[in-house]
C-alpha atoms as a PDB file:
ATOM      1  CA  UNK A   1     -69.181 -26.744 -83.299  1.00  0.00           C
ATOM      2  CA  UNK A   2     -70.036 -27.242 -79.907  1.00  0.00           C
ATOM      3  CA  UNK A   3     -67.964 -28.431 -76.186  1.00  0.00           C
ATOM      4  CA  UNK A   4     -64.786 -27.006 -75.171  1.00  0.00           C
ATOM      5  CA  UNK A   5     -62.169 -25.730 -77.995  1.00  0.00           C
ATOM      6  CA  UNK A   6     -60.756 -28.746 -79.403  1.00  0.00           C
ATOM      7  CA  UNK A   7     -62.780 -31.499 -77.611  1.00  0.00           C
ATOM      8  CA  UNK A   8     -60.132 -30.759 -74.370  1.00  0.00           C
ATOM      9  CA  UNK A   9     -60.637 -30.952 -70.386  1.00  0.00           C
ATOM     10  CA  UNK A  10     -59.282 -28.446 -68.277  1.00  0.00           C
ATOM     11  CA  UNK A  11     -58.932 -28.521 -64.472  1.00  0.00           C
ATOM     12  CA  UNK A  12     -57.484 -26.683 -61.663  1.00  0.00           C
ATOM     13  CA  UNK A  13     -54.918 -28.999 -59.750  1.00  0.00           C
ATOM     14  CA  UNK A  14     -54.034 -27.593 -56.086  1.00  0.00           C
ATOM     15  CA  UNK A  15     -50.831 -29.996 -55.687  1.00  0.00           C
ATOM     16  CA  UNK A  16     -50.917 -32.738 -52.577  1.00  0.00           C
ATOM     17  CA  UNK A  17     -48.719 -31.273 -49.876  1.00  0.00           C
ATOM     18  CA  UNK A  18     -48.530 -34.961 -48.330  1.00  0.00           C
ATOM     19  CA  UNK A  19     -44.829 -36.246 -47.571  1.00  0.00           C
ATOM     20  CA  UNK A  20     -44.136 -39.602 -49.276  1.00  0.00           C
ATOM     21  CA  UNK A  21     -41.400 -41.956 -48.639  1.00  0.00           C
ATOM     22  CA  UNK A  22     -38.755 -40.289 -50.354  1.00  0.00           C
ATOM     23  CA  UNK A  23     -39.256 -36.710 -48.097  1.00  0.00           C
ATOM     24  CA  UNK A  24     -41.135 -35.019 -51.399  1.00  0.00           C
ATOM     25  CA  UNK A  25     -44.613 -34.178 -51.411  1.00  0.00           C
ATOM     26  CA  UNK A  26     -47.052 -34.707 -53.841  1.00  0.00           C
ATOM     27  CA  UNK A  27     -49.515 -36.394 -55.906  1.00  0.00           C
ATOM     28  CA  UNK A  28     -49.885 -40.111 -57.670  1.00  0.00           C
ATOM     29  CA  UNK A  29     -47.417 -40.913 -60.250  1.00  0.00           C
ATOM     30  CA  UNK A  30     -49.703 -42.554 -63.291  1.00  0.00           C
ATOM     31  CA  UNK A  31     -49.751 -42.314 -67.266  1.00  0.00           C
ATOM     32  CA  UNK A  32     -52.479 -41.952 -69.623  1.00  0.00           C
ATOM     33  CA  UNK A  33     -52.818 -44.252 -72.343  1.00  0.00           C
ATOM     34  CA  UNK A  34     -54.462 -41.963 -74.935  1.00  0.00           C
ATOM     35  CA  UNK A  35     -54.236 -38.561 -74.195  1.00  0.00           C
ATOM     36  CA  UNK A  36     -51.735 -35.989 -73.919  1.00  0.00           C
ATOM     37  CA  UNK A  37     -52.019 -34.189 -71.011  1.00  0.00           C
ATOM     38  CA  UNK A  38     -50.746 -30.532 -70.805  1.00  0.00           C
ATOM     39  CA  UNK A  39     -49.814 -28.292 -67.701  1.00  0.00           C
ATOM     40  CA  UNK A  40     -49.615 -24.347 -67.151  1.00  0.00           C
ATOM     41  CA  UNK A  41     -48.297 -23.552 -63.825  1.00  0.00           C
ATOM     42  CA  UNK A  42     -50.526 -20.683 -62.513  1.00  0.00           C
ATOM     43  CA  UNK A  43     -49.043 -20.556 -58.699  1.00  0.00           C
ATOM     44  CA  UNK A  44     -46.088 -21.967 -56.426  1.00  0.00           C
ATOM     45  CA  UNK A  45     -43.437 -23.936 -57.724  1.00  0.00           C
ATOM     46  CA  UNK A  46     -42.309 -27.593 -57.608  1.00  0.00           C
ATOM     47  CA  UNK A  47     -41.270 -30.005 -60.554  1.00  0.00           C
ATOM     48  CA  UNK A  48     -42.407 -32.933 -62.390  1.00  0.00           C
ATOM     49  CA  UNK A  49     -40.422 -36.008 -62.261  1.00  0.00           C
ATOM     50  CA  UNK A  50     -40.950 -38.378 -65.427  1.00  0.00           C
ATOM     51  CA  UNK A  51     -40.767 -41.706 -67.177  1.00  0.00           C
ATOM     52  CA  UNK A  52     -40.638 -42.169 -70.595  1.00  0.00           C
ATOM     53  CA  UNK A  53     -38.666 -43.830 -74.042  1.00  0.00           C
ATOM     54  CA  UNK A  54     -36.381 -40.320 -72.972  1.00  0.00           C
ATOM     55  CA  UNK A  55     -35.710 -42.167 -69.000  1.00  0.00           C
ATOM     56  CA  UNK A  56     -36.110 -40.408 -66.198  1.00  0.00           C
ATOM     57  CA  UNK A  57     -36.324 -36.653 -66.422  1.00  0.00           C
ATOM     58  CA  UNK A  58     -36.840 -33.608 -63.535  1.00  0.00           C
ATOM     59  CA  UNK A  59     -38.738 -30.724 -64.877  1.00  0.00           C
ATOM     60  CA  UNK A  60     -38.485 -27.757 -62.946  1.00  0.00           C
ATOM     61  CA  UNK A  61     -42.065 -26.055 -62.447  1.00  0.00           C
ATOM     62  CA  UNK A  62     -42.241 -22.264 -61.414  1.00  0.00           C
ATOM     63  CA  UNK A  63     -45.260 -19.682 -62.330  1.00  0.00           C
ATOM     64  CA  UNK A  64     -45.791 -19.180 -65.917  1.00  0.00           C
ATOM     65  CA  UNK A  65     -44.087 -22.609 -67.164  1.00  0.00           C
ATOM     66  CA  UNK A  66     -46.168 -24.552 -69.826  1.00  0.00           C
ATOM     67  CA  UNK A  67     -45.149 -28.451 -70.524  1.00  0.00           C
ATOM     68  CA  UNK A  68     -47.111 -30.955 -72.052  1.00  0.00           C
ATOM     69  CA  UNK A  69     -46.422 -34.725 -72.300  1.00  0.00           C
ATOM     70  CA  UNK A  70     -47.782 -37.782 -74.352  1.00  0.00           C
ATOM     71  CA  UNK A  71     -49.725 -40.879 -73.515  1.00  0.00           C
ATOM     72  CA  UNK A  72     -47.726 -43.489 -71.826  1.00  0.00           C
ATOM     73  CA  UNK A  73     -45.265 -41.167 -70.149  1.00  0.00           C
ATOM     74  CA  UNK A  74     -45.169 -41.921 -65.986  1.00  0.00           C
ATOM     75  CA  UNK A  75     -45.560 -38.040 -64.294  1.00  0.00           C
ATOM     76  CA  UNK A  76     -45.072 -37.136 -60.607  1.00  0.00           C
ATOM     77  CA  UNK A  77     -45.952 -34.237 -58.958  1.00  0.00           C
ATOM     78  CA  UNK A  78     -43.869 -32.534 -56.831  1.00  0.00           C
ATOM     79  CA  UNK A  79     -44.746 -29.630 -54.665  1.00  0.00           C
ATOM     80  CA  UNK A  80     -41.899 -27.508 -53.556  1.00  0.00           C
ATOM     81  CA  UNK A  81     -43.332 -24.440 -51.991  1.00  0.00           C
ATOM     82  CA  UNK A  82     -46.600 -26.126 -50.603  1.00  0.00           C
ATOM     83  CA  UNK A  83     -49.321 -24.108 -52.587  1.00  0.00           C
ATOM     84  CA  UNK A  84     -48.673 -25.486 -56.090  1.00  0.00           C
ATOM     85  CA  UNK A  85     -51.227 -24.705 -58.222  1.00  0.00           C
ATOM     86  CA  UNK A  86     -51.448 -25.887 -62.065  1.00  0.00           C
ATOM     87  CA  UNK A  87     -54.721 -25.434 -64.843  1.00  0.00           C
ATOM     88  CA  UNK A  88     -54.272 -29.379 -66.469  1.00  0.00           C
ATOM     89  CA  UNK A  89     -55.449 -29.171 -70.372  1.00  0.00           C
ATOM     90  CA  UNK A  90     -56.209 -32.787 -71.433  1.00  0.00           C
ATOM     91  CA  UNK A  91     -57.007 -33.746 -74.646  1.00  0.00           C
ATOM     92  CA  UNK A  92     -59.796 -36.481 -75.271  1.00  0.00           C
ATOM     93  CA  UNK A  93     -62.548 -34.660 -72.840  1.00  0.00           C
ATOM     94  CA  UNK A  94     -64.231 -37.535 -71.397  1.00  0.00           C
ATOM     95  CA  UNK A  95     -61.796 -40.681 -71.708  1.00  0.00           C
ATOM     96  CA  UNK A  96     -59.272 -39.608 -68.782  1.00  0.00           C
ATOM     97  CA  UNK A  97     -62.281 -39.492 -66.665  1.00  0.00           C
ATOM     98  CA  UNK A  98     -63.295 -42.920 -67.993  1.00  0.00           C
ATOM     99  CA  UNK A  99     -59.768 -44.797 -66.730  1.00  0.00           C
ATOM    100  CA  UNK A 100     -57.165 -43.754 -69.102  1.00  0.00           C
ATOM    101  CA  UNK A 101     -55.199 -43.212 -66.346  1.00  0.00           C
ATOM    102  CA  UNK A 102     -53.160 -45.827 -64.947  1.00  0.00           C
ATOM    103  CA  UNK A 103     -51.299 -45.267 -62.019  1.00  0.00           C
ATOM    104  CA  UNK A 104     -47.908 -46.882 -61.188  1.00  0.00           C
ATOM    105  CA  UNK A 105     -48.832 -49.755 -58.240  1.00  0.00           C
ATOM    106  CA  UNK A 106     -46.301 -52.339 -57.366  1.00  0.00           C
ATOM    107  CA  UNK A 107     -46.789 -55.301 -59.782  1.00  0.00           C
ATOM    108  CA  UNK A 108     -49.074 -57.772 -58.113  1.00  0.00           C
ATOM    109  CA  UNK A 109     -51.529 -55.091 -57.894  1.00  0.00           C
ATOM    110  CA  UNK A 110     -51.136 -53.972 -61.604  1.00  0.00           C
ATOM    111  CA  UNK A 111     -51.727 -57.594 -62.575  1.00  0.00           C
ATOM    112  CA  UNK A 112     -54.855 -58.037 -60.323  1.00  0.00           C
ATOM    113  CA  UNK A 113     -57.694 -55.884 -61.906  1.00  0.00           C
ATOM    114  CA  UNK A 114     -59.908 -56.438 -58.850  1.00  0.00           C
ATOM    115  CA  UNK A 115     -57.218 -55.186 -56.222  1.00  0.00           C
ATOM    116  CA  UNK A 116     -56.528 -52.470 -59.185  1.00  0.00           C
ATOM    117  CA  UNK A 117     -59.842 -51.453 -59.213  1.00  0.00           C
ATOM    118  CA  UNK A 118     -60.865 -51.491 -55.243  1.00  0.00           C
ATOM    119  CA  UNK A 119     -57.302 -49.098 -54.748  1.00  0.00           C
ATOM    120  CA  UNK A 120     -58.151 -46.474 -57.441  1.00  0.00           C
ATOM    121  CA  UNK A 121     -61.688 -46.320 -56.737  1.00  0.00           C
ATOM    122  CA  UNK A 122     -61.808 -45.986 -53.072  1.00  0.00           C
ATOM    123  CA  UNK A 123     -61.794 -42.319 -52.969  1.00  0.00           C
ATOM    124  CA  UNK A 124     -64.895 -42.404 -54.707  1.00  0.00           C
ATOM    125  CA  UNK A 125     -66.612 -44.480 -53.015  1.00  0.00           C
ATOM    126  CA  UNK A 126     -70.299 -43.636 -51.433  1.00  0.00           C
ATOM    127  CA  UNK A 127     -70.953 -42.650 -47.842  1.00  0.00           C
ATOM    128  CA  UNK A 128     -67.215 -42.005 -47.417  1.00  0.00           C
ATOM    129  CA  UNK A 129     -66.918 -38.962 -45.372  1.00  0.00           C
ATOM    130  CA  UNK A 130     -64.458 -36.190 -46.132  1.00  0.00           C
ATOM    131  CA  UNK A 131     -61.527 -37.219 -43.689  1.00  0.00           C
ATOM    132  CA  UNK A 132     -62.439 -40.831 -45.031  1.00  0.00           C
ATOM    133  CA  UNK A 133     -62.543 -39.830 -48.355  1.00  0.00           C
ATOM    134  CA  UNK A 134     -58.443 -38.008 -47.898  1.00  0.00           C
ATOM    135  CA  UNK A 135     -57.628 -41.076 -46.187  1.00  0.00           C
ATOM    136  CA  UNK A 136     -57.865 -43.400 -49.396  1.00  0.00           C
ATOM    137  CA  UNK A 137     -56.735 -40.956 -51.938  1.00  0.00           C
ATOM    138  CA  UNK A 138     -52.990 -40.755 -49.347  1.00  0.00           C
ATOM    139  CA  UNK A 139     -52.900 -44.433 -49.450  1.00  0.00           C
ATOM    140  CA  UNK A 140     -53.925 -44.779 -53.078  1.00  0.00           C
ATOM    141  CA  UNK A 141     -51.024 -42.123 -53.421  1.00  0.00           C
ATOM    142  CA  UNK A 142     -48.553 -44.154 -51.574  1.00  0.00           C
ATOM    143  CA  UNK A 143     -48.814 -47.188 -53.357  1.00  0.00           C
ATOM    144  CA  UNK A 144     -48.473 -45.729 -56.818  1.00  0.00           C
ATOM    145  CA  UNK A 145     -45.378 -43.869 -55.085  1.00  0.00           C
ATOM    146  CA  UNK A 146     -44.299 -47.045 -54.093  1.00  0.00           C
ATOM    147  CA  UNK A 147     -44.451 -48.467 -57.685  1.00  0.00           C
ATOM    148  CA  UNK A 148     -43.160 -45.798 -59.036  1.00  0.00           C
ATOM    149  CA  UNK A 149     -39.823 -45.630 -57.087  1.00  0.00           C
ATOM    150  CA  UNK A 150     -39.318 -49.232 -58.052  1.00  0.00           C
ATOM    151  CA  UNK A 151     -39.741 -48.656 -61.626  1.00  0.00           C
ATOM    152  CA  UNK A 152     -37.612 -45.165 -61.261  1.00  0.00           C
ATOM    153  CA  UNK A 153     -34.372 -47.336 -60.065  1.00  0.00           C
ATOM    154  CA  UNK A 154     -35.091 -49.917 -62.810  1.00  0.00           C
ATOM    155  CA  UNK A 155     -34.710 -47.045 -65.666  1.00  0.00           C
ATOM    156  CA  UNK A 156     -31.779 -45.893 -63.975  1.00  0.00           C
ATOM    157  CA  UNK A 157     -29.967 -49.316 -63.983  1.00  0.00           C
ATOM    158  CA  UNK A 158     -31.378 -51.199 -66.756  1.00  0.00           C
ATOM    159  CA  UNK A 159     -32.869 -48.388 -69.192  1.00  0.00           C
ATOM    160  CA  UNK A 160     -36.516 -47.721 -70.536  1.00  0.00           C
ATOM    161  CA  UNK A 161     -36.375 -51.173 -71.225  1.00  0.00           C
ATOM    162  CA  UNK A 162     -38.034 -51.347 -67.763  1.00  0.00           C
ATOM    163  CA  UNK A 163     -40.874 -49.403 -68.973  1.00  0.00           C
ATOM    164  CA  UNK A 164     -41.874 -52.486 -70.664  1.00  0.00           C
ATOM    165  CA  UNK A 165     -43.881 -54.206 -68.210  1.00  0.00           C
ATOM    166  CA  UNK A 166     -45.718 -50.770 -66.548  1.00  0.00           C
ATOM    167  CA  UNK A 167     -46.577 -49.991 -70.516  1.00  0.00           C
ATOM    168  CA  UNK A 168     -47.937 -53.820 -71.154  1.00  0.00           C
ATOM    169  CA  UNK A 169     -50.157 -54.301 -68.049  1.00  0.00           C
ATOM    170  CA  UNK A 170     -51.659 -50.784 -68.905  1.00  0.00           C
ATOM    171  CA  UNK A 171     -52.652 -51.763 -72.163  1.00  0.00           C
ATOM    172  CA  UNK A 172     -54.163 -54.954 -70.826  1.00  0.00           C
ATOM    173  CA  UNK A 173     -56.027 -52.920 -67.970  1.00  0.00           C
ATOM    174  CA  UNK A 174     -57.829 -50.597 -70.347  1.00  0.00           C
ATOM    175  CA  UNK A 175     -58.150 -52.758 -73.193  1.00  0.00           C
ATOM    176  CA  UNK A 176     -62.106 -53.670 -72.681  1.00  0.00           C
ATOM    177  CA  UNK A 177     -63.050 -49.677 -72.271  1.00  0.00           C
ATOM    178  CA  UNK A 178     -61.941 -48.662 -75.221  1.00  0.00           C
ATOM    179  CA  UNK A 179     -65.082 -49.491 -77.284  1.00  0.00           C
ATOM    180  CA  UNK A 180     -66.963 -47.040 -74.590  1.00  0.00           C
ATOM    181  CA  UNK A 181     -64.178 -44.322 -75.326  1.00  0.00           C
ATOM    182  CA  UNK A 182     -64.698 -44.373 -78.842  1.00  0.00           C
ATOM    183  CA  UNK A 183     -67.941 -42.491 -78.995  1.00  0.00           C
ATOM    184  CA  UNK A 184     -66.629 -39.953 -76.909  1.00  0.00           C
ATOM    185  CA  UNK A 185     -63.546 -39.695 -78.642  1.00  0.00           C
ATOM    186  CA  UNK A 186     -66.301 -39.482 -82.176  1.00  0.00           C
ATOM    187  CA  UNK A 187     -68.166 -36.741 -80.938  1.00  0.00           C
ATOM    188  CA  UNK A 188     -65.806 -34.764 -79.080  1.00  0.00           C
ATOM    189  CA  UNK A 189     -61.990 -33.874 -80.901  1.00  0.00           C
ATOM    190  CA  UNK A 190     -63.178 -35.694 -83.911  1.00  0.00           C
ATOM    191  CA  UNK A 191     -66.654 -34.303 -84.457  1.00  0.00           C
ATOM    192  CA  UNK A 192     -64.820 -30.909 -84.150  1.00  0.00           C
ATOM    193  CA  UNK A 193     -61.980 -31.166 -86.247  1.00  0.00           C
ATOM    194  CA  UNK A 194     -64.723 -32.705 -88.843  1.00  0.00           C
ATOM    195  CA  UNK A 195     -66.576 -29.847 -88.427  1.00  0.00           C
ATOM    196  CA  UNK A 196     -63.575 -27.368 -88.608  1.00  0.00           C
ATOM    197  CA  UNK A 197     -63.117 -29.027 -91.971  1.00  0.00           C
ATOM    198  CA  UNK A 198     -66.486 -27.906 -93.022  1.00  0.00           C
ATOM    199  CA  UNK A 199     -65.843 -24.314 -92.378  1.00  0.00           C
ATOM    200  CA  UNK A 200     -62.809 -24.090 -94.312  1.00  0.00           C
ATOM    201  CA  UNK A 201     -64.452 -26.182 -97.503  1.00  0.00           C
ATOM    202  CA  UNK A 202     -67.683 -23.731 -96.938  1.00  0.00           C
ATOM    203  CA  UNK A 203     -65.261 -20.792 -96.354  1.00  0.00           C
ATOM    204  CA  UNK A 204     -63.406 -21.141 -99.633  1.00  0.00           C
ATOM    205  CA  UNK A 205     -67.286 -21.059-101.534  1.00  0.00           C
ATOM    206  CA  UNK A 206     -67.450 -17.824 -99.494  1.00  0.00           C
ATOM    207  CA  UNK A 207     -70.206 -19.487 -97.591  1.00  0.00           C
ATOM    208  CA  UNK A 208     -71.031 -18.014 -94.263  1.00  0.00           C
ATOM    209  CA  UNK A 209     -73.803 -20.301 -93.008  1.00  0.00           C
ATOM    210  CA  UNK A 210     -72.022 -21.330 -90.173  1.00  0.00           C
ATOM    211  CA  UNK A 211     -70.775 -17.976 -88.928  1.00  0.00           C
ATOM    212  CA  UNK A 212     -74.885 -17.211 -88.153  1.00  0.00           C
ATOM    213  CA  UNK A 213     -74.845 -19.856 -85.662  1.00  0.00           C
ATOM    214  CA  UNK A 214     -72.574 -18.166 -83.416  1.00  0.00           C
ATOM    215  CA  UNK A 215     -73.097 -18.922 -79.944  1.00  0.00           C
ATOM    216  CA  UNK A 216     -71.583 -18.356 -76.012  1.00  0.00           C
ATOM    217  CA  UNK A 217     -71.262 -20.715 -73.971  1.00  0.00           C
ATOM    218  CA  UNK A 218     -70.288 -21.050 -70.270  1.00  0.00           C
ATOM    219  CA  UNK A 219     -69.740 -24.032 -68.001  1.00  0.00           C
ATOM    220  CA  UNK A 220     -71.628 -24.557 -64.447  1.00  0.00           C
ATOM    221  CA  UNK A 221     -69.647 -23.994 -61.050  1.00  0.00           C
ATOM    222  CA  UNK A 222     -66.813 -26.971 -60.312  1.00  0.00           C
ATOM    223  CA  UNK A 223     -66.834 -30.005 -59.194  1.00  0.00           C
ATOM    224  CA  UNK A 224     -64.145 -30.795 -56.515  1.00  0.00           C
ATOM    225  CA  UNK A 225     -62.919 -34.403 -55.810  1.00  0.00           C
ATOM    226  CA  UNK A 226     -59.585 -36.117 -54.676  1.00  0.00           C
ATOM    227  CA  UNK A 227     -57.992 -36.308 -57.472  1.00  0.00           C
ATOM    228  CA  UNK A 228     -54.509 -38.003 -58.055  1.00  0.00           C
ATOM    229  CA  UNK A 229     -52.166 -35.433 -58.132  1.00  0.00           C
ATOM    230  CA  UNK A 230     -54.445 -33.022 -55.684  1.00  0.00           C
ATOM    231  CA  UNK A 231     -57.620 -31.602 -54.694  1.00  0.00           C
ATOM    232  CA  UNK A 232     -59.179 -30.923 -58.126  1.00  0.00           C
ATOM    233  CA  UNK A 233     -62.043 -28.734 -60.001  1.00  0.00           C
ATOM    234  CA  UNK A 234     -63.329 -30.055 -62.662  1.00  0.00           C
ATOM    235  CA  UNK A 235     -66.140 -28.857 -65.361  1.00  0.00           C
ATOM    236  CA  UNK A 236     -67.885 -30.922 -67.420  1.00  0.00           C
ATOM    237  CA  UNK A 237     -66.982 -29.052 -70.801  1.00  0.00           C
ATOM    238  CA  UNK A 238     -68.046 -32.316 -73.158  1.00  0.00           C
ATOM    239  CA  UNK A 239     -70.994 -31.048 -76.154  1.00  0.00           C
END
C-alpha cells in the first residue's frame, strides 16, 4: 500500500485576512464536485458559511473543531481573529488539484469557460511576481464573493432550489476532465482500499506476506501558493 493513508491530501490553510464586500474577511467561496473535503481547526477562530440541499448554514470555527462537508456544498471562509489557521484533509489526492473545485463567479463568467479559466488561473500564472501574484488571487476572491452573495440571497428567498444553476454549470465545467481524474482516482483511494481488501482475505489464511513489506515514508518540504481560501502548503502525498 503506498501514498498517503487513504489516497487523501492534506494542507495547511493560513485563512485570507482580506476584507470583502460584506466587512468579513476571508477566502473564495467554491465547491468540489467529487471530493469531500474535511477541516481541523489547529489555530484562531472564525466560521464557515455554507450552501447546500440543508440552505445556508454558519458554522462556528474555534481551535480543536473538526467538520467535514461533501462534494457540491458552496464553503466560505471566514476569519474572525485574523490568524486562522486550519490542516484541510481532502479525499481524492490529486483531482482537487486537477479543477474539482469550482468557485462561485457571477453567472456570465460561470457560463464562459475561457473567462472561467483566465480568472482562476491567474494566480498561477508565470513571471507573476509575488505582489502580482496576491493581486489576482484578491480579485479572483472577490468575484467568487460576489457570486456567492448573489446565490446566498437566492437560498434565502427562493430555497436550494437556487442551487440549481451553480450545481449545473459545475458539472458542465468539469465534465471533459474527468477521464484524466479517473486514473488518479484508480491508483490512489481505490488502489488502496483494493489493496486493504487483500490484507484482510490474506489475513484470514493467516498470511503475513504483506506485513514484511513494511515501510516509512515521509513527504519533501511544502509547497506554498495562493490558494483560495489562503496562503497554502501543500505536499505532494500521491504513490
Amino acid at each position: 500500500m503506498s501514498g498517503f493513508p487513504g489516497g487523501t491530501a492534506v494542507s495547511l490553510v493560513t485563512v485570507y485576512d482580506w476584507l470583502t464586500v460584506d466587512g468579513q474577511a476571508g477566502g473564495s467561496p467554491h465547491l468540489h464536485t467529487a471530493s469531500t473535503e474535511g477541516y481541523v481547526v489547529t489555530k484562531g477562530a472564525g466560521a464557515v458559511e455554507t450552501l447546500s440541499g440543508d440552505g445556508f448554514e454558519r458554522h462556528e470555527l474555534t481551535r480543536g473543531t473538526v467538520l467535514w462537508f461533501t462534494p457540491g456544498t458552496v464553503h466560505r471562509l471566514i476569519n474572525g481573529t485574523g490568524d486562522l489557521e486550519i490542516a484541510v484533509v481532502m479525499q481524492n489526492a490529486g483531482l482537487p488539484e486537477a479543477g474539482d473545485a469550482v468557485l462561485t463567479y457571477p453567472a456570465d463568467t460561470l457560463d464562459d469557460p475561457e473567462a472561467y479559466a483566465a480568472v482562476t488561473g491567474a494566480p498561477a500564472a508565470p513571471d507573476l511576481s509575488e505582489a502580482e501574484r496576491e493581486t489576482a488571487a484578491r480579485a479572483r476572491r472577490d468575484l467568487a464573493v460576489e457570486g456567492y452573495l448573489e446565490l446566498r440571497e437566492r437560498v434565502r428567498t427562493a430555497g436550494t432550489a437556487a442551487m440549481r444553476p451553480l450545481w449545473t454549470a459545475a458539472a458542465s465545467l468539469v465534465s471533459g476532465r474527468v477521464e484524466a481524474w479517473r486514473p488518479l482516482w484508480e491508483h490512489g483511494p481505490k488502489a488502496q482500499v483494493d489493496a486493504t481488501g487483500r490484507h484482510l482475505d490474506a489475513l484470514a489464511r493467516a498470511d503475513e506476506a504483506h506485513l514484511c513489506d513494511a515501510h516509512v515514508s515521509a513527504a519533501g518540504a511544502p509547497a506554498r501558493r495562493w490558494g483560495m481560501c489562503g496562503r497554502l502548503e501543500t505536499w505532494d502525498l500521491r504513490p
